[in-house]
PDB file of N, CA and C in Angstrom:
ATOM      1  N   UNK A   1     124.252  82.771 -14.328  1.00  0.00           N
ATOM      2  CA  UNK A   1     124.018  81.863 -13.236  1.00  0.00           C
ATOM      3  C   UNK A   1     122.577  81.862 -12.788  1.00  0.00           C
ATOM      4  N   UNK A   2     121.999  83.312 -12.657  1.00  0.00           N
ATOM      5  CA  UNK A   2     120.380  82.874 -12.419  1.00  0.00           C
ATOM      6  C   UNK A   2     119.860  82.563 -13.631  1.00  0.00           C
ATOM      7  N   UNK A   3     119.545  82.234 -14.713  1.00  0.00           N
ATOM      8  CA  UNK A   3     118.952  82.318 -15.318  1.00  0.00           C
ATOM      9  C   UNK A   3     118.301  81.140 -15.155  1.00  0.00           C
ATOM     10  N   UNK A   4     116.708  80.290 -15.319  1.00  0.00           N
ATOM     11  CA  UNK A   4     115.950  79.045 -15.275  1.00  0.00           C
ATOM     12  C   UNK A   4     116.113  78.330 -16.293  1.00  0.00           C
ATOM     13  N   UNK A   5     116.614  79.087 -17.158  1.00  0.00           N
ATOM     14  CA  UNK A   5     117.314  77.983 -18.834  1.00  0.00           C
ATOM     15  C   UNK A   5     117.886  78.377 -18.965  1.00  0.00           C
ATOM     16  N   UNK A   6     119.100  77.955 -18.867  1.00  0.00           N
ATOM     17  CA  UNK A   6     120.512  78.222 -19.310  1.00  0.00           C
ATOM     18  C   UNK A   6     120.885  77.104 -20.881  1.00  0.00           C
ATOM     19  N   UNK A   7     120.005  76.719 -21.244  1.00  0.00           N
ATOM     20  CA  UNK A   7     120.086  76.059 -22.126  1.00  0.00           C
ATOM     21  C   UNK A   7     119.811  76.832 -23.625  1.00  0.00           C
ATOM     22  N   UNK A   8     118.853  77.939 -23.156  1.00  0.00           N
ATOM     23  CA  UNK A   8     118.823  78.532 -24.169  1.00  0.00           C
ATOM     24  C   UNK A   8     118.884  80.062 -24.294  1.00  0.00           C
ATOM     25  N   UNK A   9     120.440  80.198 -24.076  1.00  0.00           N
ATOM     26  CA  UNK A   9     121.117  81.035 -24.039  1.00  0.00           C
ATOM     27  C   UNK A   9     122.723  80.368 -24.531  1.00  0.00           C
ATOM     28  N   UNK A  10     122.902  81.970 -24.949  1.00  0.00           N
ATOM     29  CA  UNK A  10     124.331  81.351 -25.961  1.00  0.00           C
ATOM     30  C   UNK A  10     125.422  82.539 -25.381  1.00  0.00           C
ATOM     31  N   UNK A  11     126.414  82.683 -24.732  1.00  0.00           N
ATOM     32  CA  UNK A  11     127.327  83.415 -24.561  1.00  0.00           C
ATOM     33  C   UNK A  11     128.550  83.321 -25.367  1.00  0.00           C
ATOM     34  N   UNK A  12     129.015  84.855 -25.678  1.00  0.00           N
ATOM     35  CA  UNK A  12     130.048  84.817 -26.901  1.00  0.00           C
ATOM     36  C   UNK A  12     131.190  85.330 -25.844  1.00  0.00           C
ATOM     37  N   UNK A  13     132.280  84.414 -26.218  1.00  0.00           N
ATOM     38  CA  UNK A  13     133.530  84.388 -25.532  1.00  0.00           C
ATOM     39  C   UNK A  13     134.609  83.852 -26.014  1.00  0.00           C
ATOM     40  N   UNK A  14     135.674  84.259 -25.856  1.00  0.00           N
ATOM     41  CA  UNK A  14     136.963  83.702 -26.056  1.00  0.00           C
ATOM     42  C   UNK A  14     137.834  83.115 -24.728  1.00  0.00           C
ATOM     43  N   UNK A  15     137.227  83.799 -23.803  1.00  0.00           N
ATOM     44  CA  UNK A  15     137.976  83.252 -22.579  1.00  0.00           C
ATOM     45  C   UNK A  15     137.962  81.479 -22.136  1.00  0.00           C
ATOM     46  N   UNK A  16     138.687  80.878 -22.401  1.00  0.00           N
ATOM     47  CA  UNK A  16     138.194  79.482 -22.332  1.00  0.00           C
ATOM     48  C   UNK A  16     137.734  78.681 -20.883  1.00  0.00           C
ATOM     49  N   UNK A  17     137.798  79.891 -19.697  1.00  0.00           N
ATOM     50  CA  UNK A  17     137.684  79.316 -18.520  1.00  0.00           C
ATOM     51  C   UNK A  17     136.315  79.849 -18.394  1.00  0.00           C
ATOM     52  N   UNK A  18     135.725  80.927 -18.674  1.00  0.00           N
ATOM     53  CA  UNK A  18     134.150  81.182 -18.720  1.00  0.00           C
ATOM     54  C   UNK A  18     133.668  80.253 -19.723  1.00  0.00           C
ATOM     55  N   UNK A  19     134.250  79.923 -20.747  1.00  0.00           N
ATOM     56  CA  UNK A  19     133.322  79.138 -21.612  1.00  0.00           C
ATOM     57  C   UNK A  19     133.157  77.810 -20.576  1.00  0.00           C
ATOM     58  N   UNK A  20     134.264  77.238 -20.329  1.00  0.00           N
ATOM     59  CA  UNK A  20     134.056  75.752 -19.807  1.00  0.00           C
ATOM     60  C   UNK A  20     133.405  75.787 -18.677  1.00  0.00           C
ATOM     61  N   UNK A  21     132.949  76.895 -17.937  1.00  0.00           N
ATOM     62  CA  UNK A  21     131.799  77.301 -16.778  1.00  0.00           C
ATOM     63  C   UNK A  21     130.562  77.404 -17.099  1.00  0.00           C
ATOM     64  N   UNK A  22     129.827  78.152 -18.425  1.00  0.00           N
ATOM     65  CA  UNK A  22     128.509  77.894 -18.520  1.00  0.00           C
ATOM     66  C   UNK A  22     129.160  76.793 -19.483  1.00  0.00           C
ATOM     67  N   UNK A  23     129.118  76.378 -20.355  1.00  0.00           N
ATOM     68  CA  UNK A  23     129.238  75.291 -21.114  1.00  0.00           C
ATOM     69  C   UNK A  23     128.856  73.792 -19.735  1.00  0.00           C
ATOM     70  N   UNK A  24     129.520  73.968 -18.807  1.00  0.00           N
ATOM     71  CA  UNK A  24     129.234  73.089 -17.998  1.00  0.00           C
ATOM     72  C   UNK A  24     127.900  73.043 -16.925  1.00  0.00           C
ATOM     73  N   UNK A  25     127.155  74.546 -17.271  1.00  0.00           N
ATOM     74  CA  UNK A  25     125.803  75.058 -16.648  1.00  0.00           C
ATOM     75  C   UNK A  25     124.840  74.401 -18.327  1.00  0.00           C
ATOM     76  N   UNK A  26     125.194  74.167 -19.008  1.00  0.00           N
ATOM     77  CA  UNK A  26     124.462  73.665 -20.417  1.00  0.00           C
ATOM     78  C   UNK A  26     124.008  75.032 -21.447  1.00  0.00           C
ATOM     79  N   UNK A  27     124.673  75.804 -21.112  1.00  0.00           N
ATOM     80  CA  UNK A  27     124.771  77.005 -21.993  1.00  0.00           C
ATOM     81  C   UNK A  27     125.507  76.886 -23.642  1.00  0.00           C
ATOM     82  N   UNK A  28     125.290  77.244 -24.492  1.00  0.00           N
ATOM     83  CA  UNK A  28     125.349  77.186 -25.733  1.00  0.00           C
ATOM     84  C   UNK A  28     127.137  78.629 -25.441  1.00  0.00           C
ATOM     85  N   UNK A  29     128.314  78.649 -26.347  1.00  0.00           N
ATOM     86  CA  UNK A  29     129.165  78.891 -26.304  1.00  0.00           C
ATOM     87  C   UNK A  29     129.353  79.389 -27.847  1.00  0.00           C
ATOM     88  N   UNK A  30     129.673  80.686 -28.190  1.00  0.00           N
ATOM     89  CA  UNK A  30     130.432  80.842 -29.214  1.00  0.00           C
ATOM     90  C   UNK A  30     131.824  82.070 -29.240  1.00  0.00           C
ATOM     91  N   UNK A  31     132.761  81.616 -30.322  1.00  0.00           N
ATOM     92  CA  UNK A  31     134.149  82.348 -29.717  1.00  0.00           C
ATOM     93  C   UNK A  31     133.437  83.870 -30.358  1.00  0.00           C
ATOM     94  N   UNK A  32     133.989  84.891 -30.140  1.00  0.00           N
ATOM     95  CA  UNK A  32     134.358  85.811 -30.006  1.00  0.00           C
ATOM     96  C   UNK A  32     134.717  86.429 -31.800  1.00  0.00           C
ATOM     97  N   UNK A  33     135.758  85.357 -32.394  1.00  0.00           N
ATOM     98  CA  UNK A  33     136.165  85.770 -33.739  1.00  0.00           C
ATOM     99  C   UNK A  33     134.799  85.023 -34.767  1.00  0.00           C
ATOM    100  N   UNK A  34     134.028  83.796 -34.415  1.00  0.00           N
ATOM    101  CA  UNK A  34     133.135  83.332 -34.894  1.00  0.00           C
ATOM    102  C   UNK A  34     131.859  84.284 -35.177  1.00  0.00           C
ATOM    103  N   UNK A  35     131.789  85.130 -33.495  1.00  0.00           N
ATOM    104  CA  UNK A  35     130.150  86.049 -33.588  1.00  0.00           C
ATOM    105  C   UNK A  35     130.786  86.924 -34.605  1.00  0.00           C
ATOM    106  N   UNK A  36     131.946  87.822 -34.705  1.00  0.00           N
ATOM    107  CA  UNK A  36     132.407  88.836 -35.327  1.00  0.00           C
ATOM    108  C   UNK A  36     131.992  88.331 -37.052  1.00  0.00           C
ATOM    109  N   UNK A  37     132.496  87.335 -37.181  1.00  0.00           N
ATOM    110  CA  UNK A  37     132.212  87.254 -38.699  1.00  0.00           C
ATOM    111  C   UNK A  37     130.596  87.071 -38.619  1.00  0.00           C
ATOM    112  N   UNK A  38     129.635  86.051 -37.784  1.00  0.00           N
ATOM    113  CA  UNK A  38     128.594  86.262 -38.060  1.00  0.00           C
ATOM    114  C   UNK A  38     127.803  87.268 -38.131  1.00  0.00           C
ATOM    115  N   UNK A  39     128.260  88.336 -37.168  1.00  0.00           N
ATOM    116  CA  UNK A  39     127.628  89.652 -37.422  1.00  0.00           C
ATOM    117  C   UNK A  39     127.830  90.324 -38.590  1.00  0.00           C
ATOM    118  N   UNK A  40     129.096  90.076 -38.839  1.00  0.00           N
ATOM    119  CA  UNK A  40     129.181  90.763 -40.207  1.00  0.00           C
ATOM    120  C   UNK A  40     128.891  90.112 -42.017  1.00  0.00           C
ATOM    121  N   UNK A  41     128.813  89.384 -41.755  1.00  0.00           N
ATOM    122  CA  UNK A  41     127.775  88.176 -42.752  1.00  0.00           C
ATOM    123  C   UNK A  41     126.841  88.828 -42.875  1.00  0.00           C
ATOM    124  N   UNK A  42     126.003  89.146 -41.730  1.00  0.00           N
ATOM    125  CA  UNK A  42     124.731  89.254 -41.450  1.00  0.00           C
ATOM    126  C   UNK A  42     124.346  90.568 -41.669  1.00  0.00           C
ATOM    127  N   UNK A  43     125.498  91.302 -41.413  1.00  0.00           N
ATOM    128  CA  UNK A  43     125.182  92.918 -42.014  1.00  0.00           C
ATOM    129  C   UNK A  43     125.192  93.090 -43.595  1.00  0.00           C
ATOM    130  N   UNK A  44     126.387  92.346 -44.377  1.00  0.00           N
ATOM    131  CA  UNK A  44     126.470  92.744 -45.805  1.00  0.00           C
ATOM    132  C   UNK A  44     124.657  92.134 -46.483  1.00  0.00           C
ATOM    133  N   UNK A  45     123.990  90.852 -45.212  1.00  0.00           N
ATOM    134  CA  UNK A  45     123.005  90.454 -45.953  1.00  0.00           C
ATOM    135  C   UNK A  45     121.846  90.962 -45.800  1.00  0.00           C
ATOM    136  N   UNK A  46     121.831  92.125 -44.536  1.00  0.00           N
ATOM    137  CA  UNK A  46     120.901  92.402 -44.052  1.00  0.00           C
ATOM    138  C   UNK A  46     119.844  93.473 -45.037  1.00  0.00           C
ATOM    139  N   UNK A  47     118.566  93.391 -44.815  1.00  0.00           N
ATOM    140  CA  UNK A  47     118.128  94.408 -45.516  1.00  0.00           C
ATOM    141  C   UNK A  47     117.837  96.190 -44.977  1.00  0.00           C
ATOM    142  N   UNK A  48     117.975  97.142 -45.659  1.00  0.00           N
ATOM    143  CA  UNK A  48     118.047  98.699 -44.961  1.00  0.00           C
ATOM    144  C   UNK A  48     117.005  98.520 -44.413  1.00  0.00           C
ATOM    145  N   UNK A  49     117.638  99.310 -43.340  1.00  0.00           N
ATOM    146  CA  UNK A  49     116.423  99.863 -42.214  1.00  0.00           C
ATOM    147  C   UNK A  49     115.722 100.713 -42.949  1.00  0.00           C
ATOM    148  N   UNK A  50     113.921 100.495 -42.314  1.00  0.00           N
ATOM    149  CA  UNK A  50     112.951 101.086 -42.709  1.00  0.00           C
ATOM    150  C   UNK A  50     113.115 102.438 -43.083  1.00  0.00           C
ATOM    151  N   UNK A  51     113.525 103.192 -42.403  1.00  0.00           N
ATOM    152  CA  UNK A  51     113.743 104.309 -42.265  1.00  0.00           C
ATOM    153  C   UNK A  51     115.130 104.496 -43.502  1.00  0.00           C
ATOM    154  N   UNK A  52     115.171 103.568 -44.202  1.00  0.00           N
ATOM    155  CA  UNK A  52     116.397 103.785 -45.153  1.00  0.00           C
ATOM    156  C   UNK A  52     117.895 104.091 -44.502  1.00  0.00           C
ATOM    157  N   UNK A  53     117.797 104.176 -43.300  1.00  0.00           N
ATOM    158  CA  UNK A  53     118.938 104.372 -43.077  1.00  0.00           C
ATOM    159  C   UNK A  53     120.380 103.366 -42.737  1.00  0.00           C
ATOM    160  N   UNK A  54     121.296 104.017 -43.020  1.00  0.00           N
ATOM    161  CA  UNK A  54     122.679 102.644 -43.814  1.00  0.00           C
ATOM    162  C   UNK A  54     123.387 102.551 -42.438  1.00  0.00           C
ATOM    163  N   UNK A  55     123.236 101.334 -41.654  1.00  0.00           N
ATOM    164  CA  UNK A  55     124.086 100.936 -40.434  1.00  0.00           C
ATOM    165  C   UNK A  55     125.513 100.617 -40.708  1.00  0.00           C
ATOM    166  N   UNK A  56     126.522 101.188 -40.011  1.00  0.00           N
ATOM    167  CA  UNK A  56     127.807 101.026 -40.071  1.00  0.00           C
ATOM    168  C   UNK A  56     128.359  99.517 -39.136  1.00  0.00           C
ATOM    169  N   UNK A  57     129.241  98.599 -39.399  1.00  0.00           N
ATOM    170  CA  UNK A  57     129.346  97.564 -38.367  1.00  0.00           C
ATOM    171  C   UNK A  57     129.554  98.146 -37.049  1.00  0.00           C
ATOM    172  N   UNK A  58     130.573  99.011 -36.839  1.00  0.00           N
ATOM    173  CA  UNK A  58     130.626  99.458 -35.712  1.00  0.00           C
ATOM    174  C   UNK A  58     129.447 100.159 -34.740  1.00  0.00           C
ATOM    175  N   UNK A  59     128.312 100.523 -35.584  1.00  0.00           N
ATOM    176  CA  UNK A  59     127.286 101.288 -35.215  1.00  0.00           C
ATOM    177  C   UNK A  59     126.304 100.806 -34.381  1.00  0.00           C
ATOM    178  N   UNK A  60     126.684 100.605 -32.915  1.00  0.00           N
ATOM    179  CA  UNK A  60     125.793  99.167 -31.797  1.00  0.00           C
ATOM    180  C   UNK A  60     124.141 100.325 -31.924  1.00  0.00           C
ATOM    181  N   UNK A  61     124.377 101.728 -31.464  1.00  0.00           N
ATOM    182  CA  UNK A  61     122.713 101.992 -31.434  1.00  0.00           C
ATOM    183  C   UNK A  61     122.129 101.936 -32.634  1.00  0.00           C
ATOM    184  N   UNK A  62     123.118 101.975 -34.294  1.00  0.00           N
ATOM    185  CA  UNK A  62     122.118 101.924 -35.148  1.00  0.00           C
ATOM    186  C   UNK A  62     121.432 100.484 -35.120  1.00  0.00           C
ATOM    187  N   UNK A  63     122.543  99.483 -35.120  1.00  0.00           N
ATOM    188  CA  UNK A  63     122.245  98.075 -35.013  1.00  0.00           C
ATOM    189  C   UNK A  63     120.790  97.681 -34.018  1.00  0.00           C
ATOM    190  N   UNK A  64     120.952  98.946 -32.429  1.00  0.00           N
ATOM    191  CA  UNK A  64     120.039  98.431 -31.861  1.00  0.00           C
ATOM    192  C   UNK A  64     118.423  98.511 -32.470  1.00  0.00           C
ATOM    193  N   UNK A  65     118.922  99.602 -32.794  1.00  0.00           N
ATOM    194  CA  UNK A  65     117.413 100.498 -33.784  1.00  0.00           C
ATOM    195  C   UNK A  65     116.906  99.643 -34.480  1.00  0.00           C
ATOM    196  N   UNK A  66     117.577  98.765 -35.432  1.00  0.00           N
ATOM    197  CA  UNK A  66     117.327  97.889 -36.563  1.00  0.00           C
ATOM    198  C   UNK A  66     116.430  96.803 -35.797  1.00  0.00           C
ATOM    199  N   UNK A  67     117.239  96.434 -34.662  1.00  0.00           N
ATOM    200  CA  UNK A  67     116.293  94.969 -33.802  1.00  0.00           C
ATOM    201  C   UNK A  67     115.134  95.500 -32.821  1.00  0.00           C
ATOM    202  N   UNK A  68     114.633  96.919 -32.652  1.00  0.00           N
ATOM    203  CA  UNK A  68     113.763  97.749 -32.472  1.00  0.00           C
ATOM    204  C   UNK A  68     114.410  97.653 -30.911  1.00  0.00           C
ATOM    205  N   UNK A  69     115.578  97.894 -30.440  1.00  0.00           N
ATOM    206  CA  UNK A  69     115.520  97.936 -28.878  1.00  0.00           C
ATOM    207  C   UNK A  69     116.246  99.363 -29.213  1.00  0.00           C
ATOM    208  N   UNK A  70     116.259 100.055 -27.392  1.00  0.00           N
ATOM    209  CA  UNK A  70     116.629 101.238 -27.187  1.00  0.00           C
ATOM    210  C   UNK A  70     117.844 101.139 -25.988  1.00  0.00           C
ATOM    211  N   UNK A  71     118.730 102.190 -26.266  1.00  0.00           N
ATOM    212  CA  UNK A  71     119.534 102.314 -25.299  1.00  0.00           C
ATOM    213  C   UNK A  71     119.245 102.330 -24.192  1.00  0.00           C
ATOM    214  N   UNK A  72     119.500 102.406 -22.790  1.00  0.00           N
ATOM    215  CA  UNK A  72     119.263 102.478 -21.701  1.00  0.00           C
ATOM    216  C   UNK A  72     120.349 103.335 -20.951  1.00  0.00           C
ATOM    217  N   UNK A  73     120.666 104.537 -20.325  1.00  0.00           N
ATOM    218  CA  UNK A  73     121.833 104.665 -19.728  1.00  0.00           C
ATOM    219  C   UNK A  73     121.909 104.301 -17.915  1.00  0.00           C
ATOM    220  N   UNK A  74     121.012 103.227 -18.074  1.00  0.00           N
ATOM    221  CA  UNK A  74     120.927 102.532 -16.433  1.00  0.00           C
ATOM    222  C   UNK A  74     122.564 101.945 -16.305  1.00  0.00           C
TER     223      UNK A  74
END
């Protein structure tokens, strides 16, 4: 809701009453079973991390590592 572009931002959801809420703020919408396969597309295509090391799908901090962000425990 705050955001100054909501246009370019994409929220992944299945709930169809949040979707039809930003969808109606002009937010970009994808389901839930759609991101799942794209993530995982995207892993069998991805190339090893620098560090050689082999990310598991389930693995969100290796994943984060890969897109160079860090956990936060805020």
């Amino acid at each position: 809701e705050s955001s100054r572009d909501p246009r370019g931002l994409t929220v992944v959801t299945s709930d169809r009453r949040l979707a039809l809420a930003v969808r109606w703020r002009g937010t970009s919408v994808v389901r839930s079973g759609e991101f799942r396969r794209q993530i995982e597309e995207a892993a069998h295509c991805a190339p090893p991390a620098e560090d050689g090391e082999d990310i598991e799908i389930d693995d969100l901090e290796g994943w984060m590592r890969y897109f160079g962000e860090t956990m936060n425990d805020e």
